[in-house]
Protein backbone atom coordinates (compact mmCIF):
# COMPACT_ATOMS: atom_id res chain seq x y z
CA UNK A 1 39.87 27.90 0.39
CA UNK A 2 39.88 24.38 -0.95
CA UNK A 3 40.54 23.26 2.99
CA UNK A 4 37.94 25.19 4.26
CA UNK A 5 35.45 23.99 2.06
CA UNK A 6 37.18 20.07 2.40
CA UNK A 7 36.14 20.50 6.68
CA UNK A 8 32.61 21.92 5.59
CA UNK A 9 31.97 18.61 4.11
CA UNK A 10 33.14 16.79 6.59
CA UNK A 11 31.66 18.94 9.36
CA UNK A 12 28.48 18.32 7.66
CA UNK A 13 29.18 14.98 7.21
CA UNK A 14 29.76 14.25 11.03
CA UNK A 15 26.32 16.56 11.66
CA UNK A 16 24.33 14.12 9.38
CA UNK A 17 23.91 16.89 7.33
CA UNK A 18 25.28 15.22 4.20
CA UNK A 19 24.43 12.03 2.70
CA UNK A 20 27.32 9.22 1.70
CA UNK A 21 28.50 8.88 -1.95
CA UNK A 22 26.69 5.62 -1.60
CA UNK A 23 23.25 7.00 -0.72
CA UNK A 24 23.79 9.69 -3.39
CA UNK A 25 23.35 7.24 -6.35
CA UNK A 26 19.72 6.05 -5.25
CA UNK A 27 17.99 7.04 -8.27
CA UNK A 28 14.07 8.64 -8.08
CA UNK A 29 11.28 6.19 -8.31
CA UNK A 30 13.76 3.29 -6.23
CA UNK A 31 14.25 2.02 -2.32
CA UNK A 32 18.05 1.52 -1.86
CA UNK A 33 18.76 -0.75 0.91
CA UNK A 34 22.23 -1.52 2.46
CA UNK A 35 22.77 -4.45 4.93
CA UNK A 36 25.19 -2.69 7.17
CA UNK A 37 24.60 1.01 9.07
CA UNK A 38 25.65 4.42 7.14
CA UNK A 39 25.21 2.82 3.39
CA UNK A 40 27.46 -0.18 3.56
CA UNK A 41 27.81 -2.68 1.55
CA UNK A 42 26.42 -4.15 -1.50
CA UNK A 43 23.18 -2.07 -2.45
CA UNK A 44 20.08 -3.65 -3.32
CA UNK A 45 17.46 -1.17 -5.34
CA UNK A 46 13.69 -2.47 -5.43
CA UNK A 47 12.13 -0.23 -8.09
CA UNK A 48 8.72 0.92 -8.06
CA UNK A 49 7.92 -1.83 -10.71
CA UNK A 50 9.10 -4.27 -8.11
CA UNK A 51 6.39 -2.82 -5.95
CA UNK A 52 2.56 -3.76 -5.66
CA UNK A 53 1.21 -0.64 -3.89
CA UNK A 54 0.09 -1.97 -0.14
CA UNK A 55 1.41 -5.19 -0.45
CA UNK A 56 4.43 -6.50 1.12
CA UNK A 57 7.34 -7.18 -0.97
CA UNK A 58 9.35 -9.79 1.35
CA UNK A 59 13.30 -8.86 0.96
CA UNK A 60 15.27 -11.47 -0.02
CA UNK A 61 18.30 -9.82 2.59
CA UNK A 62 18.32 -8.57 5.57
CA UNK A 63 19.05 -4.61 6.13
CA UNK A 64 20.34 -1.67 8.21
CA UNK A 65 20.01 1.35 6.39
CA UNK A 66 18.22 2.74 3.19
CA UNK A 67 17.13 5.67 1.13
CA UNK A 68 13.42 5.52 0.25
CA UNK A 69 13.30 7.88 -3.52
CA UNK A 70 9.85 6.58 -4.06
CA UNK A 71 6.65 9.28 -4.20
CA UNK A 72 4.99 6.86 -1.96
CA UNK A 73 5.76 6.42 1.55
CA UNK A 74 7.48 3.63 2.60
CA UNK A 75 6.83 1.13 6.16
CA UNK A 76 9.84 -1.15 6.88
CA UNK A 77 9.21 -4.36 8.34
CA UNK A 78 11.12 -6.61 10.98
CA UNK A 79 9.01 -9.37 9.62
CA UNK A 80 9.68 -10.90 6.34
CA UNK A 81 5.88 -11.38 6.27
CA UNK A 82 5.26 -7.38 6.98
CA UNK A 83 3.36 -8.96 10.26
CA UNK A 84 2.80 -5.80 12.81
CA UNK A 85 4.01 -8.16 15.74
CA UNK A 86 7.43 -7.87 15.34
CA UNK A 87 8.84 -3.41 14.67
CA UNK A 88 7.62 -1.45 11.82
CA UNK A 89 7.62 2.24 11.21
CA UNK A 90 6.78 4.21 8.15
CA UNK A 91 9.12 7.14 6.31
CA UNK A 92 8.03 9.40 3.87
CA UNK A 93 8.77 9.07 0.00
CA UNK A 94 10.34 11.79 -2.18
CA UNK A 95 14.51 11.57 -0.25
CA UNK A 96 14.20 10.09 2.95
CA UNK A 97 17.56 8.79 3.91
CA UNK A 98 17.83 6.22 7.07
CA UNK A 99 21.40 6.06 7.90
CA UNK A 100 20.81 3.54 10.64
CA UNK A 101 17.36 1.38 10.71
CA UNK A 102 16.41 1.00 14.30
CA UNK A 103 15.53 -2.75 13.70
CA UNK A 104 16.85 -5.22 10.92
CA UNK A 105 14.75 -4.79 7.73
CA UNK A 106 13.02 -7.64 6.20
CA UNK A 107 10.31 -6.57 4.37
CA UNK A 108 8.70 -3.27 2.90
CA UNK A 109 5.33 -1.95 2.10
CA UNK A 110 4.33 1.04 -0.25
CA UNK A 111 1.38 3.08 0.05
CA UNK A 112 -0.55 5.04 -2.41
């Protein structure tokens, strides 16, 4: 039993289905941010006092994946400056996990 439950997680793992340990401890009201793909490396947490709802809060890294926890939804930047010239897109708040950002993230916008 314990094996058949050990490939479930995996199996759901390798679907997407499951996040990381590492994405797991991205606690409500917080952005968790990762510089590498799939929750990597040292993670940076911006917490909704760090945030000035609409304004861009330039990151002081640069990243590749992250779990927005926030009630607000959430645009990532390619621009440090949030400028819509260089890739943006927007995820929704409440557990959205991003495993792999399409573009390096440099800044991040909340919205109300």
């Amino acid at each position: 039993m314990r094996t058949l439950l050990g490939m479930l997680v995996v199996v759901l793992g390798m679907l997407g289905l499951a996040a990381p340990a590492s994405a797991t401890v991205c606690d409500p009201g917080t952005i968790c941010l990762w510089p590498l793909p799939g929750f990597q490396g040292p993670m940076e947490v911006v917490g909704i006092e760090d945030v000035v709802l609409g304004d861009c809060l330039p990151l002081e890294g640069e990243y590749r994946s992250f779990v927005n926890r926030l009630k607000q939804d959430v645009t990532v930047y390619e621009s440090v400056e949030c400028a819509t010239e260089a890739d943006f897109t927007t995820y929704p708040g409440l557990g959205t996990y991003v495993p792999s950002t399409p573009f390096v993230v440099r800044g991040i916008q909340a919205w109300a």
